[in-house]
PDB file of N, CA and C in Angstrom:
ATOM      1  N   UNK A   1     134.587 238.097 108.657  1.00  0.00           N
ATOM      2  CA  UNK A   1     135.850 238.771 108.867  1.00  0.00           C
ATOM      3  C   UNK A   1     136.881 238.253 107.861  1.00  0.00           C
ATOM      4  N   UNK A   2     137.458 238.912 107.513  1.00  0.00           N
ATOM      5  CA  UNK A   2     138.409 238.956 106.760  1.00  0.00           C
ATOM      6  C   UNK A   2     140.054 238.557 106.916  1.00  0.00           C
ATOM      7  N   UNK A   3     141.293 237.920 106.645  1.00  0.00           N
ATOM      8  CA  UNK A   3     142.239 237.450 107.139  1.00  0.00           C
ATOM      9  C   UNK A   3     143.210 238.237 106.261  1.00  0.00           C
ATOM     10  N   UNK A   4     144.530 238.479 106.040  1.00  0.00           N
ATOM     11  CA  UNK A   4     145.333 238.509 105.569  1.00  0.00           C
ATOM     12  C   UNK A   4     145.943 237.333 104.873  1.00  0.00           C
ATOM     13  N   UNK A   5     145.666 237.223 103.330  1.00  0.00           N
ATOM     14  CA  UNK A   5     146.254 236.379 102.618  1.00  0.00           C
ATOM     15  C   UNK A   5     147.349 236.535 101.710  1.00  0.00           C
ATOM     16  N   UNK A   6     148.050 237.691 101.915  1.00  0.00           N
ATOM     17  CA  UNK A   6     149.392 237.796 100.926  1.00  0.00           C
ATOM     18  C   UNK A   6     149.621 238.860 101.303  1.00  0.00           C
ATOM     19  N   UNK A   7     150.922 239.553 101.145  1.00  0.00           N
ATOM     20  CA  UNK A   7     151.453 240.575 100.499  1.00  0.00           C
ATOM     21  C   UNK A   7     152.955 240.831  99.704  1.00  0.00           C
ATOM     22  N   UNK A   8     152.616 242.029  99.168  1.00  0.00           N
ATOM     23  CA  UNK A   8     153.886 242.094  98.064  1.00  0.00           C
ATOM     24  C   UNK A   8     154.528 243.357  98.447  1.00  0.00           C
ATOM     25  N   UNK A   9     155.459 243.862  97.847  1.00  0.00           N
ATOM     26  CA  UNK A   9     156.275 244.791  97.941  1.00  0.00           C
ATOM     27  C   UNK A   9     155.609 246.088  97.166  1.00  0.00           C
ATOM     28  N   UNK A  10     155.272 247.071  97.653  1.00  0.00           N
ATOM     29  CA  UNK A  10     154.846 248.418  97.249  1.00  0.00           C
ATOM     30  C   UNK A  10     155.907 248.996  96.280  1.00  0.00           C
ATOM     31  N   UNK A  11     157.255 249.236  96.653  1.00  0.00           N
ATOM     32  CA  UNK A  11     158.241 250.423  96.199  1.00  0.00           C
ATOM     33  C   UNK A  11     158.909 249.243  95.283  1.00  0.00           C
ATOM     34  N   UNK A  12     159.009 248.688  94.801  1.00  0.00           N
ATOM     35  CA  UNK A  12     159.883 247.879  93.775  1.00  0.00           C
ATOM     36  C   UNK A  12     159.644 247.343  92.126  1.00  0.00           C
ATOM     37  N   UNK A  13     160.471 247.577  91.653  1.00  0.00           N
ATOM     38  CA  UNK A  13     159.958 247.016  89.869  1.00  0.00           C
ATOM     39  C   UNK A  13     159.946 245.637  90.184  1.00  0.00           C
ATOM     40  N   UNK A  14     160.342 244.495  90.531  1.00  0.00           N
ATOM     41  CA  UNK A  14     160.008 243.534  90.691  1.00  0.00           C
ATOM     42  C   UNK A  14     160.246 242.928  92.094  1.00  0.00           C
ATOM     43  N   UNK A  15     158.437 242.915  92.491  1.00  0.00           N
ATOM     44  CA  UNK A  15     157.972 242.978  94.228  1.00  0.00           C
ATOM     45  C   UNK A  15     158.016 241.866  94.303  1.00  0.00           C
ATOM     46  N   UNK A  16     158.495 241.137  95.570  1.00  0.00           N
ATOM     47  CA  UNK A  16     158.185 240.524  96.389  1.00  0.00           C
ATOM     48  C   UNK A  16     156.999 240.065  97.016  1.00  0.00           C
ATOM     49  N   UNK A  17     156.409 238.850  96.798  1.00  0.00           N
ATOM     50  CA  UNK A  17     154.993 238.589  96.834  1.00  0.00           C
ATOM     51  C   UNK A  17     155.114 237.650  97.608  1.00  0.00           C
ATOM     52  N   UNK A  18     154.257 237.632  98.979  1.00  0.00           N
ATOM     53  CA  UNK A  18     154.167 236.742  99.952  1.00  0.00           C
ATOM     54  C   UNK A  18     153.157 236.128 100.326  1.00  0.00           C
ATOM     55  N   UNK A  19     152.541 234.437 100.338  1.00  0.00           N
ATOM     56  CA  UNK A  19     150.950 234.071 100.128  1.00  0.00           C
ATOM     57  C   UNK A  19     151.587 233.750 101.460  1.00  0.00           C
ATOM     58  N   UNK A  20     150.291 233.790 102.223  1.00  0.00           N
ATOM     59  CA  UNK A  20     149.681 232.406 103.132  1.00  0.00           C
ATOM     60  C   UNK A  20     149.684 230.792 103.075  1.00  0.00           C
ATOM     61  N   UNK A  21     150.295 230.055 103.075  1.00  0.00           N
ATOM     62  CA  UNK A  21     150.731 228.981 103.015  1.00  0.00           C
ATOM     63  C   UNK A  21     149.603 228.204 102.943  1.00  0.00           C
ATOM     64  N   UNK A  22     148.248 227.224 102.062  1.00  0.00           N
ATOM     65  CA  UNK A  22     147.366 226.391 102.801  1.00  0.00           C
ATOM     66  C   UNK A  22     147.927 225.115 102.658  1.00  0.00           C
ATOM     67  N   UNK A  23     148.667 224.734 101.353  1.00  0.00           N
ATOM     68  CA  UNK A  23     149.220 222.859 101.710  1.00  0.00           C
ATOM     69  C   UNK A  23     150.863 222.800 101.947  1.00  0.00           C
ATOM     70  N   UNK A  24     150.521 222.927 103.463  1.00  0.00           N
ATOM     71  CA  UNK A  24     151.545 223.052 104.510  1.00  0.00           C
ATOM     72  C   UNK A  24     152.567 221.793 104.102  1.00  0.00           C
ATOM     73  N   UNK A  25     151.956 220.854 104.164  1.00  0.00           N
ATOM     74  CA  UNK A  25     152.539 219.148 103.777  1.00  0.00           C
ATOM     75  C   UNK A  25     152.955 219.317 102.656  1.00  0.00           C
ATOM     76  N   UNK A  26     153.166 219.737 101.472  1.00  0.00           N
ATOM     77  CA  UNK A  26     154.052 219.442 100.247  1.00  0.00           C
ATOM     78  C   UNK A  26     154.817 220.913 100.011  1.00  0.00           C
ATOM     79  N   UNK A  27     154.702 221.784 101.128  1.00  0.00           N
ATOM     80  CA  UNK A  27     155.683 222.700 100.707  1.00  0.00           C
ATOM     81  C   UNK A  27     157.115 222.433 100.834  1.00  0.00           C
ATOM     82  N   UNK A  28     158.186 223.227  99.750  1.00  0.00           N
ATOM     83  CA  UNK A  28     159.310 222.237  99.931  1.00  0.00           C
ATOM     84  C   UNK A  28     160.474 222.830 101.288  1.00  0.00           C
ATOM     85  N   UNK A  29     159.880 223.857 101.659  1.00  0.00           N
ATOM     86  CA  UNK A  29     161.117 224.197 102.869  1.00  0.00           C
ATOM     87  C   UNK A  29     159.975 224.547 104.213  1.00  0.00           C
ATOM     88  N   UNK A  30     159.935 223.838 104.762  1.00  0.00           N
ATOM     89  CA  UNK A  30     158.538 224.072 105.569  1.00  0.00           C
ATOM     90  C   UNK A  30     158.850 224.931 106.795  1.00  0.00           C
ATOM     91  N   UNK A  31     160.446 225.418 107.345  1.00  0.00           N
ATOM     92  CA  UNK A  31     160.572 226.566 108.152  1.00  0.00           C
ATOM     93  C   UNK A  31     160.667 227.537 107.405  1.00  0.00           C
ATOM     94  N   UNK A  32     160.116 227.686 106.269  1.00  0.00           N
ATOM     95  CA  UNK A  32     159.658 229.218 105.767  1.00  0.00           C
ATOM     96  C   UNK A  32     158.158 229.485 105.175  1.00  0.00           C
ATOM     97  N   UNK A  33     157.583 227.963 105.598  1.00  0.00           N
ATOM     98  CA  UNK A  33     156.232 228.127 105.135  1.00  0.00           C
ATOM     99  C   UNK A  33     155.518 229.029 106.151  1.00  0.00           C
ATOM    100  N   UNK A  34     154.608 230.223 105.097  1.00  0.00           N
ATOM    101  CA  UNK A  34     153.570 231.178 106.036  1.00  0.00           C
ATOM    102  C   UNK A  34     152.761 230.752 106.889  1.00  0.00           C
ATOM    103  N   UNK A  35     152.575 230.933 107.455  1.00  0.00           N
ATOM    104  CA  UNK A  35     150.992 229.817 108.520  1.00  0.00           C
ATOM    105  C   UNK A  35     150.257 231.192 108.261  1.00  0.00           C
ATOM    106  N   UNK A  36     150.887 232.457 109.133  1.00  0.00           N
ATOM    107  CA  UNK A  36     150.004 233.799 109.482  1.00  0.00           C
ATOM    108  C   UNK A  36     150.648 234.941 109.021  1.00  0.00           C
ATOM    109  N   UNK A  37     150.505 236.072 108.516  1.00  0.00           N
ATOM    110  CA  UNK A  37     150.506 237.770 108.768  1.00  0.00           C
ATOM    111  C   UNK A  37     149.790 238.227 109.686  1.00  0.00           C
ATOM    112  N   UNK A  38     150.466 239.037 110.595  1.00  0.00           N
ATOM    113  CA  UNK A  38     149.712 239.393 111.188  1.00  0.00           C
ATOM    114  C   UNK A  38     150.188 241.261 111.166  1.00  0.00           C
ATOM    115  N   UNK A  39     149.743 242.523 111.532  1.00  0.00           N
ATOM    116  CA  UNK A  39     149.631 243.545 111.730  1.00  0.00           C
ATOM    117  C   UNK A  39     150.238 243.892 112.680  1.00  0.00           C
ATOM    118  N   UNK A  40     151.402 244.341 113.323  1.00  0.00           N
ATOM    119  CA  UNK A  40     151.765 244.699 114.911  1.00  0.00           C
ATOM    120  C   UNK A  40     152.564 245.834 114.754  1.00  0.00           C
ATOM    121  N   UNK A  41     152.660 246.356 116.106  1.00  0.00           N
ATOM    122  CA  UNK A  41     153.261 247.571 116.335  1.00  0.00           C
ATOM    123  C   UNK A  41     154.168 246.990 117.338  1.00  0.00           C
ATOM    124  N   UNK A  42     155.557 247.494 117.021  1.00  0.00           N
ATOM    125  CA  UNK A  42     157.190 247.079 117.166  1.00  0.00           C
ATOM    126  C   UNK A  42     157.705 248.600 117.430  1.00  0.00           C
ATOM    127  N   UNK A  43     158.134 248.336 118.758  1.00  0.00           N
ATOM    128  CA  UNK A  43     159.175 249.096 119.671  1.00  0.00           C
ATOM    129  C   UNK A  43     160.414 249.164 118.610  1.00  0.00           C
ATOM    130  N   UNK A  44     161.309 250.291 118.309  1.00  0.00           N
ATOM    131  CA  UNK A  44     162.171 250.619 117.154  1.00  0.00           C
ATOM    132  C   UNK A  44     163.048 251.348 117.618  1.00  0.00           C
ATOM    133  N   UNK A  45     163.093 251.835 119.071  1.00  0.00           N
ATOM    134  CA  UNK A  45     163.642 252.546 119.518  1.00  0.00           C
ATOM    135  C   UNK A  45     163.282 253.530 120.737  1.00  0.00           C
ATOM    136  N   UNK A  46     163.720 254.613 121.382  1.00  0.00           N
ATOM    137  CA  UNK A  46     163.989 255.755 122.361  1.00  0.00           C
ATOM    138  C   UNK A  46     163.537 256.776 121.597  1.00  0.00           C
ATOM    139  N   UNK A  47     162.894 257.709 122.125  1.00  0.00           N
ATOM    140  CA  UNK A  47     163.313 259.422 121.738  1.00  0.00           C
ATOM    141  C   UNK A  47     163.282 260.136 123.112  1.00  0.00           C
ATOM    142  N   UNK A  48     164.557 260.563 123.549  1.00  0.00           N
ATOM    143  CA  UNK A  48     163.800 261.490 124.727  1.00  0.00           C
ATOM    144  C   UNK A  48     163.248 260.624 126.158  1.00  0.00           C
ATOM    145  N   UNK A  49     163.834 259.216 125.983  1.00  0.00           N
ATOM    146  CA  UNK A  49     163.243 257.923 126.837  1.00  0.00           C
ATOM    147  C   UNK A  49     161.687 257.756 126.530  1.00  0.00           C
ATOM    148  N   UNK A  50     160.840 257.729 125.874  1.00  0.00           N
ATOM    149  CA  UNK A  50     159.630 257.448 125.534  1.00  0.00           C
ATOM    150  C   UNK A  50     159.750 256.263 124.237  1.00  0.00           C
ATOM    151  N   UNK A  51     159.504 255.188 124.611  1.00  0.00           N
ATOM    152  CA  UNK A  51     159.359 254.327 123.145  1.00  0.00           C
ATOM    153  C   UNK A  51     158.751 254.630 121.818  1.00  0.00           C
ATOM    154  N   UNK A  52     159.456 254.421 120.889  1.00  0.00           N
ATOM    155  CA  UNK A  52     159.402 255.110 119.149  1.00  0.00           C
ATOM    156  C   UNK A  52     158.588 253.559 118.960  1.00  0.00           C
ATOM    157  N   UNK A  53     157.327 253.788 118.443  1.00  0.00           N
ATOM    158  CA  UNK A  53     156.761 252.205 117.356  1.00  0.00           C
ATOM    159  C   UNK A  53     156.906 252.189 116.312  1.00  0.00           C
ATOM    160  N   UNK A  54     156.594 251.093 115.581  1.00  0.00           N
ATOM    161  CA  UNK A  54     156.014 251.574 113.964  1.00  0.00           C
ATOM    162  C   UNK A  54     155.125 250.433 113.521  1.00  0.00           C
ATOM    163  N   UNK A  55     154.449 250.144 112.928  1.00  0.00           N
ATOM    164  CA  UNK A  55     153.502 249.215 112.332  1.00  0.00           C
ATOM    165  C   UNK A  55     154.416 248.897 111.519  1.00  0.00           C
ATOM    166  N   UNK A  56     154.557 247.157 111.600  1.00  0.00           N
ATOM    167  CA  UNK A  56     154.934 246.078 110.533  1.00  0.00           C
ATOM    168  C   UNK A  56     153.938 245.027 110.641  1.00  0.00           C
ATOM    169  N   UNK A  57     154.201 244.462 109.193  1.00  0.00           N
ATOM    170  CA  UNK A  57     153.271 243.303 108.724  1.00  0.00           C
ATOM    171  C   UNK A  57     154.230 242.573 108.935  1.00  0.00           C
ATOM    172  N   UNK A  58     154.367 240.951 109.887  1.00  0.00           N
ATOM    173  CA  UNK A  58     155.142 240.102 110.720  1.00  0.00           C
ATOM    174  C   UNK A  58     154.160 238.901 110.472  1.00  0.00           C
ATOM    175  N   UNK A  59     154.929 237.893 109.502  1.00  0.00           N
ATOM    176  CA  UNK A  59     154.751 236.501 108.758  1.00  0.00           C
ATOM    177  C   UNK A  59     155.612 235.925 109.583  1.00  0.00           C
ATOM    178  N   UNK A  60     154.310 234.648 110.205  1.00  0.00           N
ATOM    179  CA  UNK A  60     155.273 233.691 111.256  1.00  0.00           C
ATOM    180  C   UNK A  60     155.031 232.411 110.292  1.00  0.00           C
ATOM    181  N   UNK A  61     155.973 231.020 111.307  1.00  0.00           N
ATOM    182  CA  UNK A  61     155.991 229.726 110.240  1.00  0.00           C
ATOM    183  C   UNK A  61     155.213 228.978 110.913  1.00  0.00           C
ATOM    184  N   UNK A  62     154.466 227.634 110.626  1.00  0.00           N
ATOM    185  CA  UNK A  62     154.143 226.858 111.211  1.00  0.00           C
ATOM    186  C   UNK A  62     154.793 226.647 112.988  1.00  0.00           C
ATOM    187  N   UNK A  63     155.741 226.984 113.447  1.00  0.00           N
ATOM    188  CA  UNK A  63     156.428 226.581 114.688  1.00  0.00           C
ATOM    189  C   UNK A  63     155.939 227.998 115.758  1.00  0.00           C
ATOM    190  N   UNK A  64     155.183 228.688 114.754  1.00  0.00           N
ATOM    191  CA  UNK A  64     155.499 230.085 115.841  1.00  0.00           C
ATOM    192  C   UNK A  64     156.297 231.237 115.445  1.00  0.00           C
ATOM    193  N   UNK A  65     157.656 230.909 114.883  1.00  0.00           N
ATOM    194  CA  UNK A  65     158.825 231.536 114.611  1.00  0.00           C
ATOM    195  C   UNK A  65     158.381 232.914 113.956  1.00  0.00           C
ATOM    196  N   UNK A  66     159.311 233.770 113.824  1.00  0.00           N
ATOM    197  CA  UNK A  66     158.823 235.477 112.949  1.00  0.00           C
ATOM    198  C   UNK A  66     160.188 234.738 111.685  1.00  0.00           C
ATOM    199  N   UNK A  67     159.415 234.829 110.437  1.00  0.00           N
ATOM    200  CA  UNK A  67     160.220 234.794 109.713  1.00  0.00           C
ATOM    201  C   UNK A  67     160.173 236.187 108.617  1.00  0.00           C
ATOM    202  N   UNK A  68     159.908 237.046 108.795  1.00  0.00           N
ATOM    203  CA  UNK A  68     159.905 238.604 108.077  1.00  0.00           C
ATOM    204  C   UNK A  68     159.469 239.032 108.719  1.00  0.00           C
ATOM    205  N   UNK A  69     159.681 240.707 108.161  1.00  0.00           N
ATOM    206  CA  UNK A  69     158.408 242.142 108.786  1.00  0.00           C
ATOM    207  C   UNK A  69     158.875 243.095 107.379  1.00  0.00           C
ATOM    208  N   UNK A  70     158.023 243.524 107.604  1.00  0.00           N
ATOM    209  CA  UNK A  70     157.589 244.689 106.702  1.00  0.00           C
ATOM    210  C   UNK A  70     157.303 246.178 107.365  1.00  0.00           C
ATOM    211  N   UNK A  71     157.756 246.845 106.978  1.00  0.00           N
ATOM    212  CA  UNK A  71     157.183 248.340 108.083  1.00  0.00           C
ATOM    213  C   UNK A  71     155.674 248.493 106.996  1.00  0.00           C
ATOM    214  N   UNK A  72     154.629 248.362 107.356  1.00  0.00           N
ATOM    215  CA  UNK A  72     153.290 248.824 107.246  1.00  0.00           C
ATOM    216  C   UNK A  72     153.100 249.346 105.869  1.00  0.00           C
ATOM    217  N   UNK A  73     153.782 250.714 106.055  1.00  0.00           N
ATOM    218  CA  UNK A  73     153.863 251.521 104.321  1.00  0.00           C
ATOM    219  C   UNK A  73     154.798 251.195 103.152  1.00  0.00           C
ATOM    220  N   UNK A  74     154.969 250.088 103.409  1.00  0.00           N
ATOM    221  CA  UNK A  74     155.891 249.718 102.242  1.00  0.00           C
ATOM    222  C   UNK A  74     155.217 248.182 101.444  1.00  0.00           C
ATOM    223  N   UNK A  75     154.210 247.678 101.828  1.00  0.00           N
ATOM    224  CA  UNK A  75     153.886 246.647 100.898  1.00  0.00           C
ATOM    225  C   UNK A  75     152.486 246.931 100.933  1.00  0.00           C
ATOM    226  N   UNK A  76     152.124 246.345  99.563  1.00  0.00           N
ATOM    227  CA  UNK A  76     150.316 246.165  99.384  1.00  0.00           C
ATOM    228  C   UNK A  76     149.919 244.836 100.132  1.00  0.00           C
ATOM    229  N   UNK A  77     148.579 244.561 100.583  1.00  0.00           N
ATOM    230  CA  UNK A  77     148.078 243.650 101.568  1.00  0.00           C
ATOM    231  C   UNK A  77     146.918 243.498 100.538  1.00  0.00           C
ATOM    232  N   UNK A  78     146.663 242.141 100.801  1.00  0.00           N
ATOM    233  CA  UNK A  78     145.686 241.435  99.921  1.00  0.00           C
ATOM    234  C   UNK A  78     145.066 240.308 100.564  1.00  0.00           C
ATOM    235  N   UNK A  79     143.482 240.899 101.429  1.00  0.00           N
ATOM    236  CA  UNK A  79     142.700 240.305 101.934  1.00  0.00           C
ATOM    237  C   UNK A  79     141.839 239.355 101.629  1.00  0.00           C
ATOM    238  N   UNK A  80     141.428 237.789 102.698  1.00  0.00           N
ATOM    239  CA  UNK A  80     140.503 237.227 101.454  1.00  0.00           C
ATOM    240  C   UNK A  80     139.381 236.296 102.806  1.00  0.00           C
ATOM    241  N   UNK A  81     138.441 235.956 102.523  1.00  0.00           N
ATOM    242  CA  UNK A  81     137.741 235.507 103.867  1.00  0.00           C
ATOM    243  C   UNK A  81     138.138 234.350 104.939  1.00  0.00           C
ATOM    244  N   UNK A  82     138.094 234.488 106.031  1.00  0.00           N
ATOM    245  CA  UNK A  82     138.792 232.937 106.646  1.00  0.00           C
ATOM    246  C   UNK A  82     137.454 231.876 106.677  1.00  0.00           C
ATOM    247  N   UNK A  83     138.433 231.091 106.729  1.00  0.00           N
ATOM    248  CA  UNK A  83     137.619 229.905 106.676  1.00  0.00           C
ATOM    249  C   UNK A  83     137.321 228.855 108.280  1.00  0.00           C
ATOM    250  N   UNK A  84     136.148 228.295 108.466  1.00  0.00           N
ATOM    251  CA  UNK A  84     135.663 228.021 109.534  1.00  0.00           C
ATOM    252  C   UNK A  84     136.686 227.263 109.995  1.00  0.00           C
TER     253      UNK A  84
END
């Protein structure tokens, strides 16, 4: 199986590129270091009282924390194998 190891910005001349964090210990701001991406679908709103979703790509930090999202169709994803 496969993990999510980066992504960048789709719509931009100069994208935004986001890795997976692996040497957690010498990164220099470590509440913005990546631990995970993960794929989720996020409540955005009402229509009509029925909940509106949308798929975002949601990079948490070492603590848990959500530190971005992405709505789904707006960045390229760049997969790579996990490790045991």
């Amino acid at each position: 199986m496969e993990k999510i190891k980066s992504i960048s910005e789709a719509f931009s001349m100069q994208p935004k590129h986001i890795e997976v964090c692996t040497d957690y210990e010498h990164y220099y701001d470590k509440s913005q270091a990546v631990k995970e991406i993960k794929l989720e679908r996020i409540e955005i709103g009402k229509r009509c009282g029925d909940p509106v979703e949308e798929l975002y790509y949601v990079g948490y930090n070492f603590e848990g924390q959500k530190i971005f999202q992405y709505i789904a169709n707006t960045v390229n994803v760049h997969y790579g194998p996990t490790t045991p």
